[in-house]
C-alpha atoms as a PDB file:
ATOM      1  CA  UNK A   1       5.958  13.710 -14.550  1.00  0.00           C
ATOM      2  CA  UNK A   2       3.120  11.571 -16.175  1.00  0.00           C
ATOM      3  CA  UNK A   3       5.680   8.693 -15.749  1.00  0.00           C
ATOM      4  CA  UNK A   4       6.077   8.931 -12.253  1.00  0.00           C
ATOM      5  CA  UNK A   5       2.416   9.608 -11.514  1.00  0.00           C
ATOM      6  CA  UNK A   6       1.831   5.899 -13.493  1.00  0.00           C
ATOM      7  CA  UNK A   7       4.707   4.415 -11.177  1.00  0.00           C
ATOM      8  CA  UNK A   8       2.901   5.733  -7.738  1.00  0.00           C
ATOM      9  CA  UNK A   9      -0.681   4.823  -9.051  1.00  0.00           C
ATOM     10  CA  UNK A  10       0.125   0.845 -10.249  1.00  0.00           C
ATOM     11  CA  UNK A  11       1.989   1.100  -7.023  1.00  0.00           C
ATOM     12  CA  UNK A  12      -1.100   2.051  -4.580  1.00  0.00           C
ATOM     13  CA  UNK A  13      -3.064  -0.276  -6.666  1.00  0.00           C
ATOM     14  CA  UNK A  14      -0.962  -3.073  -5.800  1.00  0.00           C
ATOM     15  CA  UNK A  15      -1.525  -2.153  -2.707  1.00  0.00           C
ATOM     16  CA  UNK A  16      -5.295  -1.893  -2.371  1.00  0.00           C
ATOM     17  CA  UNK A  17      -4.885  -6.008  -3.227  1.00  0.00           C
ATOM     18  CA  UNK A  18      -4.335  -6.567   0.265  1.00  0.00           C
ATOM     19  CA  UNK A  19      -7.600  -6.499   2.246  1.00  0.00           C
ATOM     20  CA  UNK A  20      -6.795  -4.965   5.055  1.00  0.00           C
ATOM     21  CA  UNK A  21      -5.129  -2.068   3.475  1.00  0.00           C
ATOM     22  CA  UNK A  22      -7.972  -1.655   1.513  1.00  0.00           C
ATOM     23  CA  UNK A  23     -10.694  -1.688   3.917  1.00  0.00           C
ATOM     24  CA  UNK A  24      -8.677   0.212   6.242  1.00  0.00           C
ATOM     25  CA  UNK A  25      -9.038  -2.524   9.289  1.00  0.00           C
ATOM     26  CA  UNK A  26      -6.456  -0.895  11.177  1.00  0.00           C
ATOM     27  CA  UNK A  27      -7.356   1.562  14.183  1.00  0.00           C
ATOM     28  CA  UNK A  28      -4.761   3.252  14.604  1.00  0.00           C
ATOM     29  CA  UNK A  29      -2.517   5.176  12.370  1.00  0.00           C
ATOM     30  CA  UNK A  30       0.780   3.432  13.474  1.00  0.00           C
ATOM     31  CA  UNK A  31      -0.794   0.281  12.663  1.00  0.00           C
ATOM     32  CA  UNK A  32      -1.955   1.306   9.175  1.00  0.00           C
ATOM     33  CA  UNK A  33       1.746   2.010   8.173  1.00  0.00           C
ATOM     34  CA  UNK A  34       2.856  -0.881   9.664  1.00  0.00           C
ATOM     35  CA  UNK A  35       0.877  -2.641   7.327  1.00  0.00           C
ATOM     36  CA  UNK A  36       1.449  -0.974   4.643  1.00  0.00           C
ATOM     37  CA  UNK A  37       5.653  -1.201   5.125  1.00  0.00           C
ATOM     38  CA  UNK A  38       4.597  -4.806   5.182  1.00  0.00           C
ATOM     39  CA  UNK A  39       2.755  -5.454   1.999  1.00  0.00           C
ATOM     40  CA  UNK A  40       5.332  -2.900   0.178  1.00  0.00           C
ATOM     41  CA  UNK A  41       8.209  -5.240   1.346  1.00  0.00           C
ATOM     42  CA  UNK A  42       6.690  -8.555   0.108  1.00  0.00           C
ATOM     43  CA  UNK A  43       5.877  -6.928  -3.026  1.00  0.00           C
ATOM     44  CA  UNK A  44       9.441  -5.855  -3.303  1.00  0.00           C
ATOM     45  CA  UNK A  45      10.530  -8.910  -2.742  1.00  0.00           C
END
């Protein structure tokens, strides 16, 4: 379980790289995962 929690955290850190995911610019929530599905793909690739 520990595993998996350290997967998901370096994960949402990665995440919190991209400015606008980590100031939360986005108004709505649609928009918010939009951007997230975004950054998640480029990281992926």
């Amino acid at each position: 379980m520990y595993r998996r929690r350290n997967v998901a955290e370096r994960c949402f850190n990665r995440l919190e790289q991209w400015r606008g995911i980590a100031a939360r610019y986005c108004r709505t929530a649609r928009s918010y995962q939009a951007a997230v599905t975004l950054a998640a793909l480029l990281m992926w690739l």
